[in-house]
N, C-alpha and C. Protein backbone atom coordinates (compact mmCIF):
# COMPACT_ATOMS: atom_id res chain seq x y z
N UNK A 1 -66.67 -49.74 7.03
CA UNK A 1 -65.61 -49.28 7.89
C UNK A 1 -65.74 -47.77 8.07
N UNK A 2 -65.38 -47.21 8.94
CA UNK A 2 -65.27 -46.02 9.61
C UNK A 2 -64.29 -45.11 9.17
N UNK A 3 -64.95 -44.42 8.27
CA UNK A 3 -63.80 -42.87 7.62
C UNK A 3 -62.89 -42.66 8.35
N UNK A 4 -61.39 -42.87 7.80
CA UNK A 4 -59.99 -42.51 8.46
C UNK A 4 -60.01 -41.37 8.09
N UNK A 5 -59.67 -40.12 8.66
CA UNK A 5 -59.06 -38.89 8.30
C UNK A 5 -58.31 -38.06 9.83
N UNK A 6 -57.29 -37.81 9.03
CA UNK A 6 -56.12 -36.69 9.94
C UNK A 6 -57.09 -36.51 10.91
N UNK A 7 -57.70 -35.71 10.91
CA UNK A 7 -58.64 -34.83 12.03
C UNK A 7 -59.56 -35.78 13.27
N UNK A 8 -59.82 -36.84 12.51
CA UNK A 8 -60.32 -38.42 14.02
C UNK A 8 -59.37 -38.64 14.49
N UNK A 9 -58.00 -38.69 13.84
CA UNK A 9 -56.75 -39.20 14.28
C UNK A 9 -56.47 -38.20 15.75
N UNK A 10 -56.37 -37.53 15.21
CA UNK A 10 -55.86 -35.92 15.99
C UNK A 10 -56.96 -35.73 17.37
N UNK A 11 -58.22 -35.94 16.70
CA UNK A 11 -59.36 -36.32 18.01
C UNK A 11 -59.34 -37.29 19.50
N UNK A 12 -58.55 -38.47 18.72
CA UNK A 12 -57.94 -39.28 19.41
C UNK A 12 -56.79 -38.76 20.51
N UNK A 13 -55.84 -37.96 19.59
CA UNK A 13 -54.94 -37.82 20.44
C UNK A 13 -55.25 -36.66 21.32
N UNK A 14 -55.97 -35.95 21.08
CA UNK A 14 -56.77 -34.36 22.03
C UNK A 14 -57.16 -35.14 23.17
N UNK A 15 -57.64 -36.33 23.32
CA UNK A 15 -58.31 -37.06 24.32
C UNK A 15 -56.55 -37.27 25.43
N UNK A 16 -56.18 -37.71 24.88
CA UNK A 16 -54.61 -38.16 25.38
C UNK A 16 -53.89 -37.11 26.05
N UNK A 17 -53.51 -36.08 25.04
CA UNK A 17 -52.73 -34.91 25.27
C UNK A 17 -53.62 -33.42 24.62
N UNK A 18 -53.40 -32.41 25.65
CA UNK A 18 -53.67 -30.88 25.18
C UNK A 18 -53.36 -30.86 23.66
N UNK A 19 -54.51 -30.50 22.46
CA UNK A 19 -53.88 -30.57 20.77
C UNK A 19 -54.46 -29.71 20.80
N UNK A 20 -53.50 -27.92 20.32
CA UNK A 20 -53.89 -27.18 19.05
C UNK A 20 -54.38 -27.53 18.03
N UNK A 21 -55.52 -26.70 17.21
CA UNK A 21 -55.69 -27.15 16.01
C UNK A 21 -54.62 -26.24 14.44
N UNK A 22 -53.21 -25.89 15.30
CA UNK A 22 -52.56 -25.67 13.98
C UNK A 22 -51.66 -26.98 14.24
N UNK A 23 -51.95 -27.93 15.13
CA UNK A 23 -51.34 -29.22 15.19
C UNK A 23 -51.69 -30.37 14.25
N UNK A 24 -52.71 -29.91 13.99
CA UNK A 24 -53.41 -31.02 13.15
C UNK A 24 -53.16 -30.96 11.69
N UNK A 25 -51.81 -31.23 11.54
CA UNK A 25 -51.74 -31.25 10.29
C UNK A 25 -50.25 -32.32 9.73
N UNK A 26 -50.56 -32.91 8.36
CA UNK A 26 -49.76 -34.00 8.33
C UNK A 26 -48.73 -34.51 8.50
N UNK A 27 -47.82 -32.98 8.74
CA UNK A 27 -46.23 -32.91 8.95
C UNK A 27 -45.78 -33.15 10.05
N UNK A 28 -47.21 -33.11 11.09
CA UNK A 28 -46.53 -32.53 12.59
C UNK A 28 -45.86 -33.78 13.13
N UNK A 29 -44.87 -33.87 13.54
CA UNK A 29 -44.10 -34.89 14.32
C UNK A 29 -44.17 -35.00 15.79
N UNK A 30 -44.72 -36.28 15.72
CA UNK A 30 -45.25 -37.06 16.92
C UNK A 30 -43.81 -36.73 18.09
N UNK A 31 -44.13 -36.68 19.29
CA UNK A 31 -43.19 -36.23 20.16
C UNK A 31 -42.46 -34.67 20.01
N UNK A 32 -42.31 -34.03 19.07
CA UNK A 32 -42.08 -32.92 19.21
C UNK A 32 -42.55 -32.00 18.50
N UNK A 33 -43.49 -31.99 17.59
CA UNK A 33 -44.96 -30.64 17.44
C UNK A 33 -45.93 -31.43 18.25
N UNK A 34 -46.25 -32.68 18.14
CA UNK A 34 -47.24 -33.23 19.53
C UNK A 34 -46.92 -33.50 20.32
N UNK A 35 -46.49 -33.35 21.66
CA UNK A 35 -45.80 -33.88 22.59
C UNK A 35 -46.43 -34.95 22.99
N UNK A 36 -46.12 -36.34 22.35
CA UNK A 36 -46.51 -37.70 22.77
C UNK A 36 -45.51 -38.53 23.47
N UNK A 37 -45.29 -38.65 25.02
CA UNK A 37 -44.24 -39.70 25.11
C UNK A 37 -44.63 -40.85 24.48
N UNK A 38 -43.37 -42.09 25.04
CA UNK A 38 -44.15 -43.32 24.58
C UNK A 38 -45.65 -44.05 25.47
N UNK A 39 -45.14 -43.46 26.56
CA UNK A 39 -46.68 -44.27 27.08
C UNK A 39 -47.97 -43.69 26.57
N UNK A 40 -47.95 -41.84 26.32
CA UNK A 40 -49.20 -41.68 25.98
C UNK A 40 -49.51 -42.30 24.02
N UNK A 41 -47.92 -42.53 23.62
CA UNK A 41 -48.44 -43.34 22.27
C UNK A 41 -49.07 -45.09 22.49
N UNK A 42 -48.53 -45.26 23.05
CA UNK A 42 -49.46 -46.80 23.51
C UNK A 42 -50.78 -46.52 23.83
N UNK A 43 -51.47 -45.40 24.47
CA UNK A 43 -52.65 -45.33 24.60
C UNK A 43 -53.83 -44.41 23.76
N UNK A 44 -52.46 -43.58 22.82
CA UNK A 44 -53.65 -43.20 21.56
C UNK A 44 -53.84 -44.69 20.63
N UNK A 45 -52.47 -45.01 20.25
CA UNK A 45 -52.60 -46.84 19.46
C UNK A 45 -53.72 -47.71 19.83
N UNK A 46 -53.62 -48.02 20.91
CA UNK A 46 -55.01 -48.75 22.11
C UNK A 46 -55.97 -47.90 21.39
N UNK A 47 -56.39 -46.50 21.84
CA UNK A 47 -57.64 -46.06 21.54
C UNK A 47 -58.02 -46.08 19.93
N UNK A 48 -57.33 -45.68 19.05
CA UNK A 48 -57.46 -46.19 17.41
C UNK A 48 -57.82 -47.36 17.47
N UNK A 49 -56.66 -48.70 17.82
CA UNK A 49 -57.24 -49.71 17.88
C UNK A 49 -58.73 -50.03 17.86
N UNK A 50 -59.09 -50.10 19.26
CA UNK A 50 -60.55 -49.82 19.65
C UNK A 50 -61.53 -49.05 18.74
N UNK A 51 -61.37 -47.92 18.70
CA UNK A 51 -62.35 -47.35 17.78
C UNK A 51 -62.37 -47.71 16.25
N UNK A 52 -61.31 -47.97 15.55
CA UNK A 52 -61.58 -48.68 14.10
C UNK A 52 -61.30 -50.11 13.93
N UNK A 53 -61.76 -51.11 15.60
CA UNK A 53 -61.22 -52.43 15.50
C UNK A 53 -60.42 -53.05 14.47
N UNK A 54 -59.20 -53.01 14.62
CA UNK A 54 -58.25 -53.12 14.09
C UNK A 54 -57.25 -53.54 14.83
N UNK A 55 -55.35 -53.93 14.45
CA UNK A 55 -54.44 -54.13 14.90
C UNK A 55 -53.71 -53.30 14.03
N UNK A 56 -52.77 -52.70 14.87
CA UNK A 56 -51.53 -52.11 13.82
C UNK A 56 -50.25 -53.03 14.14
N UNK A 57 -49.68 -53.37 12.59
CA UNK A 57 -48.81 -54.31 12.23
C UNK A 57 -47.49 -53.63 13.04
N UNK A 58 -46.91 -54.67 14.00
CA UNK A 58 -45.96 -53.68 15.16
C UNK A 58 -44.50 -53.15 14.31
N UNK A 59 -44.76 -53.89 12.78
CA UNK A 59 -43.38 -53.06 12.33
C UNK A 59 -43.75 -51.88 11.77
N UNK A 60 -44.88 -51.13 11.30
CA UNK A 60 -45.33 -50.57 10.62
C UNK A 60 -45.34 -49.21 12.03
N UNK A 61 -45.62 -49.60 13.26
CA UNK A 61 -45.41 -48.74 14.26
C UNK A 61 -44.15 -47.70 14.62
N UNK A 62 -43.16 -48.88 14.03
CA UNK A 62 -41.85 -48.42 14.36
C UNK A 62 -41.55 -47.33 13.35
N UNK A 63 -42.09 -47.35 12.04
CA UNK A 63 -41.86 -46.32 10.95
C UNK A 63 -42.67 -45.02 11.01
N UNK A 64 -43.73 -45.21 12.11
CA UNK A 64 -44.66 -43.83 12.31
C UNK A 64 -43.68 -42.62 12.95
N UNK A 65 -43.63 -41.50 12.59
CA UNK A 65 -43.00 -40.32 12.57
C UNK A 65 -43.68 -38.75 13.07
N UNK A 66 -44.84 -38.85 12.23
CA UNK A 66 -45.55 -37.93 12.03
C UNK A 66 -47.17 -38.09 11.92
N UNK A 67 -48.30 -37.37 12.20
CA UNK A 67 -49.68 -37.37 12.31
C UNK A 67 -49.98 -38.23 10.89
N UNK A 68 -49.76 -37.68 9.75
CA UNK A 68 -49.89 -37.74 8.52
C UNK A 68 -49.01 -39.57 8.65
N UNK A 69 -47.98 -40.08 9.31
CA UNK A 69 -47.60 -41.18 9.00
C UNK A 69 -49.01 -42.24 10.36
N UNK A 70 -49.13 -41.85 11.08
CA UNK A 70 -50.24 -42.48 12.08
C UNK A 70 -51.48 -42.90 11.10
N UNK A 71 -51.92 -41.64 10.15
CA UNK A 71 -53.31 -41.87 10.05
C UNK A 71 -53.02 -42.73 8.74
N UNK A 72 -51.70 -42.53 7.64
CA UNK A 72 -51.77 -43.78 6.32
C UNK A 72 -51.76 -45.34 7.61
N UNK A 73 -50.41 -45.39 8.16
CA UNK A 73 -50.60 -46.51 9.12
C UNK A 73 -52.22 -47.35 9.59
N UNK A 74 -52.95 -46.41 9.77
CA UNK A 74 -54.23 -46.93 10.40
C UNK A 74 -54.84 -47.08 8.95
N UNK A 75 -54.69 -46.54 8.18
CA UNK A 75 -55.68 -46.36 6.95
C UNK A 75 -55.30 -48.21 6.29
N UNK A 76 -53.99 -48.20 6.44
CA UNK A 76 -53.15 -49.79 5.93
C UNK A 76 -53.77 -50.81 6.51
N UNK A 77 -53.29 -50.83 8.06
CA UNK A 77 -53.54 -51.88 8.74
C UNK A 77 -54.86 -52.53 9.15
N UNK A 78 -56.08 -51.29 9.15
CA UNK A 78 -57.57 -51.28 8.58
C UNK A 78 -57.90 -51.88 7.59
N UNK A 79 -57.11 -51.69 6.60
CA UNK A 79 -57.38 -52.53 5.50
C UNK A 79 -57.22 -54.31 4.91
N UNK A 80 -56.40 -54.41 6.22
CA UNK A 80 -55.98 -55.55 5.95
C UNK A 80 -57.15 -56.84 7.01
């Protein structure tokens, strides 16, 4: 499997939306230090998906908050 870390995560979302790199860090909260609406979060999710073929468990979605909660999320649902 394909090394999860903050910084692929964050790669992902640079593709999506304009990312600083003092953004990239575990605290930052999705929608307001990253400005992610919901549609561009459906299409970083899609693109993770895809790149670490995987599914993320849709309740486990609802508890994502922050960069640092995206990348344990993917690190979980990868695992399973």
């Amino acid at each position: 499997m394909k090394e999860i870390c903050i910084e692929e995560v964050a790669k992902v979302i640079g593709e999506v939306v304009p990312l600083s790199p003092q953004q990239v860090q575990a605290d930052a909260v999705l929608g307001e230090d990253i400005m992610l609406d919901s549609q561009e979060m459906l299409r970083v999710v899609s693109r993770l998906e895809a790149l670490f073929k995987m599914r993320f468990e849709p309740r486990r979605l609802l508890r994502i908050r922050t960069l640092g909660d995206l990348t344990d999320a993917l690190r979980a649902d990868a695992a399973l």
